[in-house]
Protein backbone atom coordinates (compact mmCIF):
# COMPACT_ATOMS: atom_id res chain seq x y z
CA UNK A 1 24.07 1.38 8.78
CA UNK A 2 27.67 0.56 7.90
CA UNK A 3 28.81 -0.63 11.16
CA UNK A 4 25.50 -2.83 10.90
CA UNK A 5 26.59 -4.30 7.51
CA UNK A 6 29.78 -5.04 8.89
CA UNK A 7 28.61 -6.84 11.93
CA UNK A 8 26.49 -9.50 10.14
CA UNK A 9 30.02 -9.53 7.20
CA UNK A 10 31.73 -10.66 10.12
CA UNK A 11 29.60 -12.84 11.74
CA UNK A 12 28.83 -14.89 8.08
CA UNK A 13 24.96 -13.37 8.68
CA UNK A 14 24.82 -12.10 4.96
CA UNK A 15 22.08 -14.64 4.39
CA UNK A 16 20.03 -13.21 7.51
CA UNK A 17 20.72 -9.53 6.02
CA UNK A 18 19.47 -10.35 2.77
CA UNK A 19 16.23 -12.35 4.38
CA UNK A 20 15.97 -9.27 6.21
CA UNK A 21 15.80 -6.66 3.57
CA UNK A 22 13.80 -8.74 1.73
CA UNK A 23 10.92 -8.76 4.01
CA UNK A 24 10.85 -5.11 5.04
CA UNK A 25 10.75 -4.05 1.52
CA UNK A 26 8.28 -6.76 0.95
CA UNK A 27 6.32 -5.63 3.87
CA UNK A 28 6.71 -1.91 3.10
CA UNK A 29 5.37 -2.95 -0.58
CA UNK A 30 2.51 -4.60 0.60
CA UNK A 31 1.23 -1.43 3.15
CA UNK A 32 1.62 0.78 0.15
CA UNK A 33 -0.27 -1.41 -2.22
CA UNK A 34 -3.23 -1.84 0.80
CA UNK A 35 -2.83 2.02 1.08
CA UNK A 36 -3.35 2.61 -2.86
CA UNK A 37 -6.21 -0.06 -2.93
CA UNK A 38 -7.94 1.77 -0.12
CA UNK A 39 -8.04 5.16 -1.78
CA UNK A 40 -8.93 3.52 -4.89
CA UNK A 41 -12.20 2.22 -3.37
CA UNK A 42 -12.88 5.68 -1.57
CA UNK A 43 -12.73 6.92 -5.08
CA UNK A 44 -14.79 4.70 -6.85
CA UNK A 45 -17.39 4.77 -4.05
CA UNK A 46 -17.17 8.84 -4.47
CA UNK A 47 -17.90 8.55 -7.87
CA UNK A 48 -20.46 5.80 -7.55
CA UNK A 49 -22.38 8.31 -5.21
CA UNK A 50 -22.19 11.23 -7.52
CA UNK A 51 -23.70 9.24 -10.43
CA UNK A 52 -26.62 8.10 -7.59
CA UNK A 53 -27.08 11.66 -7.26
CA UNK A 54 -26.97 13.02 -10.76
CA UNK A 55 -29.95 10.04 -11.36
CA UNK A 56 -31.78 11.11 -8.54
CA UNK A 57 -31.84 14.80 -9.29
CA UNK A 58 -32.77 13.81 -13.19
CA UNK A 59 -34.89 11.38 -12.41
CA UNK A 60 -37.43 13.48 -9.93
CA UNK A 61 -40.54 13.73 -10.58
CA UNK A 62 -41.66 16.55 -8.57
């Protein structure tokens, strides 16, 4: 990763380095946030099922 720094030092590329970075962090960022978001839901719809559940089985009139 050094020699790669070095390269765009030389070449005056800092800016494109920095632009760089800055987007696969950003883009890293956002598929952990989608990841989180996702699981969130699955969780919410687990729990949403349970409490359909729980009312069904008190709810029965048999």
């Amino acid at each position: 990763m050094d020699e790669l720094t070095r390269a765009f030092a030389t070449r005056g590329d800092l800016a494109h380095l920095a632009l760089f970075l800055w987007a696969t962090s950003s883009s890293g960022l956002l598929i952990w946030t989608l990841r989180e978001l996702a699981a969130s839901n699955r969780r919410f719809n687990d729990f949403v099922a349970e409490i359909a559940r729980l009312n069904h089985f008190f709810n029965d009139d048999d």
